[in-house]
Each structure stands twice: as structure tokens, then as C-alpha cells.
PDB file of N, CA and C in Angstrom:
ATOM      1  N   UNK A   1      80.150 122.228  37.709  1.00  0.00           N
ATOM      2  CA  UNK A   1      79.489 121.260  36.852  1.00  0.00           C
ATOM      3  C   UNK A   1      80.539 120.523  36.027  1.00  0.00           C
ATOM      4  N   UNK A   2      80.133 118.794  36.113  1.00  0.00           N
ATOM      5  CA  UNK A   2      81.451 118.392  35.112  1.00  0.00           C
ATOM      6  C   UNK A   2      81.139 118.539  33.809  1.00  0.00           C
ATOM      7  N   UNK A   3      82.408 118.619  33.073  1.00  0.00           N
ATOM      8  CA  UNK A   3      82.312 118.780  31.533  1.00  0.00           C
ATOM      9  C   UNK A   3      82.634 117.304  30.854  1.00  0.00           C
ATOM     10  N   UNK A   4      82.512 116.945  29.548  1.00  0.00           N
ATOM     11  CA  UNK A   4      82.765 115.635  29.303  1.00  0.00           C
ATOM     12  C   UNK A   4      84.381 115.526  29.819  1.00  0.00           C
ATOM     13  N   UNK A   5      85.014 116.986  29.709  1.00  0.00           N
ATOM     14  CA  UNK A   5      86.957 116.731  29.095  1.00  0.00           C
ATOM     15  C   UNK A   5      87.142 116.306  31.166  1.00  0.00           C
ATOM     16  N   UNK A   6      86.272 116.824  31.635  1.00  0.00           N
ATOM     17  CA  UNK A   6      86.789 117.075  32.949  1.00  0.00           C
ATOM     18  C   UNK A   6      86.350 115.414  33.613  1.00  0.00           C
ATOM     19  N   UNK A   7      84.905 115.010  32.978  1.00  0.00           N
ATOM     20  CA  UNK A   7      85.165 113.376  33.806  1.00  0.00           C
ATOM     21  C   UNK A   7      86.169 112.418  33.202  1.00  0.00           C
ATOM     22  N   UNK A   8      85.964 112.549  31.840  1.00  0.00           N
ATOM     23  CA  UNK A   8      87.260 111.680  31.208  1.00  0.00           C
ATOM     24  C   UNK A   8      88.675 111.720  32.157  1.00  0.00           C
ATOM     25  N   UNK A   9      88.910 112.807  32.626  1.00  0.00           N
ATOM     26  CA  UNK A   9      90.372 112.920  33.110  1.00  0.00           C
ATOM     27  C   UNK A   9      90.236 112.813  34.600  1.00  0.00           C
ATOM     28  N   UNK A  10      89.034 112.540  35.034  1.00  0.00           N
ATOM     29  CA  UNK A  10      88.867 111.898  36.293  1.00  0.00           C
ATOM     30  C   UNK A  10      88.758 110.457  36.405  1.00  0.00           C
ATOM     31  N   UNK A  11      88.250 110.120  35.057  1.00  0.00           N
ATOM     32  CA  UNK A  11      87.928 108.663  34.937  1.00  0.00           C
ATOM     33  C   UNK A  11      89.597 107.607  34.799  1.00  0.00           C
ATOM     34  N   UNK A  12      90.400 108.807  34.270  1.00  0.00           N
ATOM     35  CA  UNK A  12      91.515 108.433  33.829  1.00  0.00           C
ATOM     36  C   UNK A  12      92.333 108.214  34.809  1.00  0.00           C
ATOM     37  N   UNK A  13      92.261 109.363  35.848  1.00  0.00           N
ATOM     38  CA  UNK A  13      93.059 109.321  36.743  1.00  0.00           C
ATOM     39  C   UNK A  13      92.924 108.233  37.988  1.00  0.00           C
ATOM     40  N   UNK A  14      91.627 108.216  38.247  1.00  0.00           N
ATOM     41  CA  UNK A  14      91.260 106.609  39.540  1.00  0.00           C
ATOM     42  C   UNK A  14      91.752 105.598  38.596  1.00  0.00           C
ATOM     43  N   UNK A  15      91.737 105.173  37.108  1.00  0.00           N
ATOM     44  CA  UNK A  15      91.755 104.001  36.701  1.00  0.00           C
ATOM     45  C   UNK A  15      92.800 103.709  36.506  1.00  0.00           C
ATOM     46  N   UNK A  16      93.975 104.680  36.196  1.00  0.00           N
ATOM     47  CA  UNK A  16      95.028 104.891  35.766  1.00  0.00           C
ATOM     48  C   UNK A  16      96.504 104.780  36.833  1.00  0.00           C
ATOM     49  N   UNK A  17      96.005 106.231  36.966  1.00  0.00           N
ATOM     50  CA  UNK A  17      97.213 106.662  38.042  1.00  0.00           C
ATOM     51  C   UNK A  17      97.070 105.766  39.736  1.00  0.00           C
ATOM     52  N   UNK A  18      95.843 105.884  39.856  1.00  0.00           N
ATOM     53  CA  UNK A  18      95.532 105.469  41.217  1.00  0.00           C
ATOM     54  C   UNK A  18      95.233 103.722  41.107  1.00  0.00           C
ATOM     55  N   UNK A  19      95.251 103.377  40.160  1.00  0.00           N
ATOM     56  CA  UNK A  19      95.147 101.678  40.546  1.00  0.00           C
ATOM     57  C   UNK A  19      96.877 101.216  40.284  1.00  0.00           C
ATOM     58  N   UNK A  20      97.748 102.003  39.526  1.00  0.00           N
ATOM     59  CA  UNK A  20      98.833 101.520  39.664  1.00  0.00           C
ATOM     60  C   UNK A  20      99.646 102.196  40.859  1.00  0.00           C
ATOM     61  N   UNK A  21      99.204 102.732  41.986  1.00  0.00           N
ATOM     62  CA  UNK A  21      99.694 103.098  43.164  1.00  0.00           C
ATOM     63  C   UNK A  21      99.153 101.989  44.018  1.00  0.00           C
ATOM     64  N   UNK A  22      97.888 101.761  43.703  1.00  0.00           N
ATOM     65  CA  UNK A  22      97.243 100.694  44.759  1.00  0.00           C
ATOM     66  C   UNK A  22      98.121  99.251  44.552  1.00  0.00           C
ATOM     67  N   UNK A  23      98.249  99.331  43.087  1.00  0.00           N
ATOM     68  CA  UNK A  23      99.507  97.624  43.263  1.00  0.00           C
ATOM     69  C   UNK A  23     100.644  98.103  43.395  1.00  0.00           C
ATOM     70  N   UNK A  24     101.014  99.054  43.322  1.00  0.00           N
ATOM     71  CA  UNK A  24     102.625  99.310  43.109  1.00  0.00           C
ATOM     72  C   UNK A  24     103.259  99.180  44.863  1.00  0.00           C
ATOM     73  N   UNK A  25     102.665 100.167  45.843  1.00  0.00           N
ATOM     74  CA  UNK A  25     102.531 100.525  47.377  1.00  0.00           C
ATOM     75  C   UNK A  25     102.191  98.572  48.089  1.00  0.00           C
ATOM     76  N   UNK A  26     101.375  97.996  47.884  1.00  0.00           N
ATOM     77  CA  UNK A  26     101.479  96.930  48.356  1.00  0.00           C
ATOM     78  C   UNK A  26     103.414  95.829  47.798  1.00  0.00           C
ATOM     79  N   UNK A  27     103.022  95.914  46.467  1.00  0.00           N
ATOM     80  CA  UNK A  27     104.122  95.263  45.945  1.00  0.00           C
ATOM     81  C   UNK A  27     105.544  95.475  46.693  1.00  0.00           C
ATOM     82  N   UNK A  28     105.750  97.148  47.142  1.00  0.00           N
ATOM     83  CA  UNK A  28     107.155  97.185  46.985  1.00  0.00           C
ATOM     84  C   UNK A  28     107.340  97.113  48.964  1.00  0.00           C
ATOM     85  N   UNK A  29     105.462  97.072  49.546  1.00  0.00           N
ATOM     86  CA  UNK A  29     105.727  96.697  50.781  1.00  0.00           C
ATOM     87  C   UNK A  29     106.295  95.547  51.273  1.00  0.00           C
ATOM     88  N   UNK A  30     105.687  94.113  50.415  1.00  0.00           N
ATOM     89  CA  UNK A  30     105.989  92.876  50.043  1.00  0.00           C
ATOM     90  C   UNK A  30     107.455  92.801  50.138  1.00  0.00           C
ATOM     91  N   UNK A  31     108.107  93.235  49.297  1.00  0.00           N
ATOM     92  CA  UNK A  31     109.487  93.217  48.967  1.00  0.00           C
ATOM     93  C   UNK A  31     110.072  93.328  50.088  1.00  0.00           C
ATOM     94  N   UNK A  32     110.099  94.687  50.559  1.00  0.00           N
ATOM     95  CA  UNK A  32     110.815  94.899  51.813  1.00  0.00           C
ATOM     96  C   UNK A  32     110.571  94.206  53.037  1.00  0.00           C
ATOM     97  N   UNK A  33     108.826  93.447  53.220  1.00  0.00           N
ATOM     98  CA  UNK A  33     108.968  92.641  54.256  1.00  0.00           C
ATOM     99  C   UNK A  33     109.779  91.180  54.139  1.00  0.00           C
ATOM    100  N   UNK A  34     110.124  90.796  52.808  1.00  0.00           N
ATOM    101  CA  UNK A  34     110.559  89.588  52.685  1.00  0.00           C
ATOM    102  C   UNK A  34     112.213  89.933  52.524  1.00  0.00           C
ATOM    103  N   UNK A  35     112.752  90.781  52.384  1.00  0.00           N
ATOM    104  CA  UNK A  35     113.845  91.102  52.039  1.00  0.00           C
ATOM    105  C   UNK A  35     114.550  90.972  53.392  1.00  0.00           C
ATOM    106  N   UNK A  36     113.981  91.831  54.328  1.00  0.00           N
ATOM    107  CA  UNK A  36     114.182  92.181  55.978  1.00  0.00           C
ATOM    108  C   UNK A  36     114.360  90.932  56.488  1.00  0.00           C
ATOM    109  N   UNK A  37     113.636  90.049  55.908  1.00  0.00           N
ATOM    110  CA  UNK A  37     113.754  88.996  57.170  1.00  0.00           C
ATOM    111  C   UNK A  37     114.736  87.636  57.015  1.00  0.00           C
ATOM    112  N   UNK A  38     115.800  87.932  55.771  1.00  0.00           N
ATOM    113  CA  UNK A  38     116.630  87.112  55.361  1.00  0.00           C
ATOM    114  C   UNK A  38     117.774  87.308  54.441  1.00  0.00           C
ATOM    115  N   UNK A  39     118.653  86.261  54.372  1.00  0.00           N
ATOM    116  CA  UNK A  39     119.868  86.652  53.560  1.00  0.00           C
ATOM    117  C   UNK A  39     119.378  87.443  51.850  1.00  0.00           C
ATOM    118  N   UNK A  40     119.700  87.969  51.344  1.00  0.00           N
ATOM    119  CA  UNK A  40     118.931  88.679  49.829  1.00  0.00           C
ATOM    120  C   UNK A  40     119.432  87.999  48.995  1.00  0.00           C
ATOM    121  N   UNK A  41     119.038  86.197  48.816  1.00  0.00           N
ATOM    122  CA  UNK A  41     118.996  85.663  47.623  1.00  0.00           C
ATOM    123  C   UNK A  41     117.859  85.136  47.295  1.00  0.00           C
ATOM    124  N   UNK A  42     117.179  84.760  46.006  1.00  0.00           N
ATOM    125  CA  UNK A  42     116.237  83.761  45.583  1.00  0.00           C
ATOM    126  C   UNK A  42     116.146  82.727  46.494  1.00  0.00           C
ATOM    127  N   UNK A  43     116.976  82.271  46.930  1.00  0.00           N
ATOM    128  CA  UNK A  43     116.668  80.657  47.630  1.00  0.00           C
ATOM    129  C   UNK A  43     115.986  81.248  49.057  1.00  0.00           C
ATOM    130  N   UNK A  44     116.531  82.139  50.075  1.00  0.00           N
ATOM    131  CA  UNK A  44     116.026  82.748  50.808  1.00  0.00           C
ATOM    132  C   UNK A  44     114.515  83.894  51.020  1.00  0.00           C
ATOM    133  N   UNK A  45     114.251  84.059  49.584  1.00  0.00           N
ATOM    134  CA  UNK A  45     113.234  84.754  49.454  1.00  0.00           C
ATOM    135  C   UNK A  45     112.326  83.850  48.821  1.00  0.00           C
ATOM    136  N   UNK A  46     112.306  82.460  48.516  1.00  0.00           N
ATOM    137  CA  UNK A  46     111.277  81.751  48.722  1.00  0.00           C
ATOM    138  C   UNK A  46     110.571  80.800  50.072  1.00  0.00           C
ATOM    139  N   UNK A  47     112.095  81.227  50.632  1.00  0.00           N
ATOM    140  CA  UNK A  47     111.623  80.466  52.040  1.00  0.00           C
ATOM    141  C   UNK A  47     111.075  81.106  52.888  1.00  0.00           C
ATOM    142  N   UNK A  48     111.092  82.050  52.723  1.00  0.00           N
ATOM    143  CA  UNK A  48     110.776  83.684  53.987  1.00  0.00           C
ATOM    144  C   UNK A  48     109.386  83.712  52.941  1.00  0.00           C
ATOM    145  N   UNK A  49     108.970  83.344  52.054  1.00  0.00           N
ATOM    146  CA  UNK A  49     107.695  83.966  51.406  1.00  0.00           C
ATOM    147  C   UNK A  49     106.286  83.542  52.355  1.00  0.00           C
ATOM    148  N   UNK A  50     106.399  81.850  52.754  1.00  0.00           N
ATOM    149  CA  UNK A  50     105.596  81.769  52.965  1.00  0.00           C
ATOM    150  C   UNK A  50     105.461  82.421  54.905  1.00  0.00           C
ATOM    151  N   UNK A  51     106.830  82.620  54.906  1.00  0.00           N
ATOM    152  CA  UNK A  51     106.979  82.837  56.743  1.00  0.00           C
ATOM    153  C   UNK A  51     106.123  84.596  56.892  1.00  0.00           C
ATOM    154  N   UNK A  52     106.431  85.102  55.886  1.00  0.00           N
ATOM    155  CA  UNK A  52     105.470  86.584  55.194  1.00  0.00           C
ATOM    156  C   UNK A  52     104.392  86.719  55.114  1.00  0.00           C
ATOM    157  N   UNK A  53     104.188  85.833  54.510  1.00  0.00           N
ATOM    158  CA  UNK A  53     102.668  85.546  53.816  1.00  0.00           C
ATOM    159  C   UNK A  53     101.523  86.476  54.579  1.00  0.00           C
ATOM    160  N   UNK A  54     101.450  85.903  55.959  1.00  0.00           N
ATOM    161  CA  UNK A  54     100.215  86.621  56.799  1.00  0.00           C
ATOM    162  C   UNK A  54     100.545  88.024  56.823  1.00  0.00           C
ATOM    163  N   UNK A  55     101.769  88.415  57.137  1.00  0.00           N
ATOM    164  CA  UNK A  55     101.807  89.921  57.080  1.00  0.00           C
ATOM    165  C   UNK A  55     101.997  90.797  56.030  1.00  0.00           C
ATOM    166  N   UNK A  56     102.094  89.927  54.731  1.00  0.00           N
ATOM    167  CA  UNK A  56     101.959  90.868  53.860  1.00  0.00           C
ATOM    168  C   UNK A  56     100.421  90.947  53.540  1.00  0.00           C
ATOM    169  N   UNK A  57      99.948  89.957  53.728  1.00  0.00           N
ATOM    170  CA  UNK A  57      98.264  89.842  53.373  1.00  0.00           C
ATOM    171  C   UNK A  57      97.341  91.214  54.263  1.00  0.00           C
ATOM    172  N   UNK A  58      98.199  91.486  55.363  1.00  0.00           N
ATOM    173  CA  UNK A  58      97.238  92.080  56.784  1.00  0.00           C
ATOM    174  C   UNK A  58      97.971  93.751  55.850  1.00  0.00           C
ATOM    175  N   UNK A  59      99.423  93.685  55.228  1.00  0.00           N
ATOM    176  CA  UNK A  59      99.765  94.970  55.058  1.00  0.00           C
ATOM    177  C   UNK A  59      98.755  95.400  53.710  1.00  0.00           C
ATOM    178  N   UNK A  60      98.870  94.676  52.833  1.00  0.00           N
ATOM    179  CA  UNK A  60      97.951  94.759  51.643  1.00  0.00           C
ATOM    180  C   UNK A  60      96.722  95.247  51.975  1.00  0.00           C
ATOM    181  N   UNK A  61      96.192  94.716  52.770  1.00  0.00           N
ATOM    182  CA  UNK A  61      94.735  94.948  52.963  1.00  0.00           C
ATOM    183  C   UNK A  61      94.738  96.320  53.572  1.00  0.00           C
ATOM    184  N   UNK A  62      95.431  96.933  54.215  1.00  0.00           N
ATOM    185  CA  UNK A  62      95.676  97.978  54.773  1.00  0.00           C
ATOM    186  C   UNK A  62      95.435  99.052  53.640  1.00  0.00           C
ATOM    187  N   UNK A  63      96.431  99.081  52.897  1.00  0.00           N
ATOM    188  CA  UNK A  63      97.413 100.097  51.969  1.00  0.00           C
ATOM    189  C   UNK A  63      95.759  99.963  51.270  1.00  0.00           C
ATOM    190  N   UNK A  64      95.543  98.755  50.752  1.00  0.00           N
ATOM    191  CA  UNK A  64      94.384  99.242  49.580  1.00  0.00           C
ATOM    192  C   UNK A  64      92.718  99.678  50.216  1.00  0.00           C
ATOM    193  N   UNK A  65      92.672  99.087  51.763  1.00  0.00           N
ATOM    194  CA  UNK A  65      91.407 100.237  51.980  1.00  0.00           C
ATOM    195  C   UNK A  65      91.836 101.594  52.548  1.00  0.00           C
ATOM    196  N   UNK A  66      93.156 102.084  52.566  1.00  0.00           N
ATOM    197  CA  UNK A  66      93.613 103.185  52.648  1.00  0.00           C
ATOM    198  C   UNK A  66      93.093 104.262  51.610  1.00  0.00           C
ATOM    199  N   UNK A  67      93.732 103.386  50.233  1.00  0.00           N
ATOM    200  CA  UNK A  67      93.270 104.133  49.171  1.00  0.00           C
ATOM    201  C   UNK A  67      92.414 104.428  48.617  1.00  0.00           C
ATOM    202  N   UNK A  68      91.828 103.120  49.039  1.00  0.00           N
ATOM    203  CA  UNK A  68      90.008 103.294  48.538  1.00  0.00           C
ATOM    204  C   UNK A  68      88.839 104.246  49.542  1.00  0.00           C
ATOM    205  N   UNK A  69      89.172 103.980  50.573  1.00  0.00           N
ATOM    206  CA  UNK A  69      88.872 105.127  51.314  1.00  0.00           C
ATOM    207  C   UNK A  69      89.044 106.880  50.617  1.00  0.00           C
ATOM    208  N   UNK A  70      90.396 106.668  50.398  1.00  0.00           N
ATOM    209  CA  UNK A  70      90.998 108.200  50.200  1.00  0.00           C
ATOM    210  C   UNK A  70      90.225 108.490  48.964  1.00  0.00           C
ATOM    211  N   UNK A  71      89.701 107.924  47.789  1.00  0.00           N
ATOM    212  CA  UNK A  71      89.087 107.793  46.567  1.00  0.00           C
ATOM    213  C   UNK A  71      87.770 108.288  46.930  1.00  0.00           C
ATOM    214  N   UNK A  72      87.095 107.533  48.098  1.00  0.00           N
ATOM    215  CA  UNK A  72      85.487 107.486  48.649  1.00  0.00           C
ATOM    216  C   UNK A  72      85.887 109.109  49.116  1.00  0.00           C
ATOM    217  N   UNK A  73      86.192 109.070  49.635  1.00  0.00           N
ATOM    218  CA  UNK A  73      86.180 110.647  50.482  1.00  0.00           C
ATOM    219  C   UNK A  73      86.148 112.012  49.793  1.00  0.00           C
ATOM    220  N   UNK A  74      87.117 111.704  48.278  1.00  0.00           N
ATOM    221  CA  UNK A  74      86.958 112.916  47.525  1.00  0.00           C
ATOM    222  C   UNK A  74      86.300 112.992  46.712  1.00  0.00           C
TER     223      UNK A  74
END
């Protein structure tokens, strides 16, 4: 049976811990796909952004019904 102390720290933890994994895991996927595909300066990582674009959109979408899944399940 939950207790108040026990949903609070469930409430804390999806809102908390687990939504800054859900941006953090896309973000630093981002990075590395745009990084990979060109010299590692600013001028090059705006030009590769939009050449990215679709696959970071298809990786994003991934990672976050990954997590949301993994959330639904427990």
C-alpha cells in the first residue's frame, strides 16, 4: 500500500530524475550524430545540423518512447 512519503518520492522520481534522462539521452545522441559527420567546429556543426535533422528526429523519438514505455511497464 502507498504511503504519502512513498508516492511523493515516486512522484519525484518520474518528474525529476527520469525526465532529465529523457532530454539528456536524446541531447547527447544529437551531439554525437552531428559531431560524426564533420570537421568539430561551429561552422561545420551548423551545416551538418540540418543534413541530421531527420535522424536525429527518428533517434529522439526512439529514446523517448523507450522511456516512456519503460515508465508504463513499471
Amino acid at each position: 500500500m502507498w504511503s504519502a512519503y512513498d508516492y511523493s518520492g515516486f512522484i519525484s522520481w518520474n518528474g525529476y530524475v527520469v525526465s532529465a534522462l529523457t532530454l539528456l539521452l536524446p541531447a547527447l545522441l544529437n551531439g554525437l550524430i552531428v559531431m560524426s559527420l564533420g570537421k568539430h567546429n561551429s561552422l561545420s556543426m551548423q551545416n551538418y545540423f540540418w543534413i541530421a535533422a531527420p535522424l536525429m528526429s527518428t533517434a529522439e523519438s526512439i529514446i523517448t518512447g523507450m522511456v516512456i514505455s519503460g515508465i508504463a511497464l513499471t
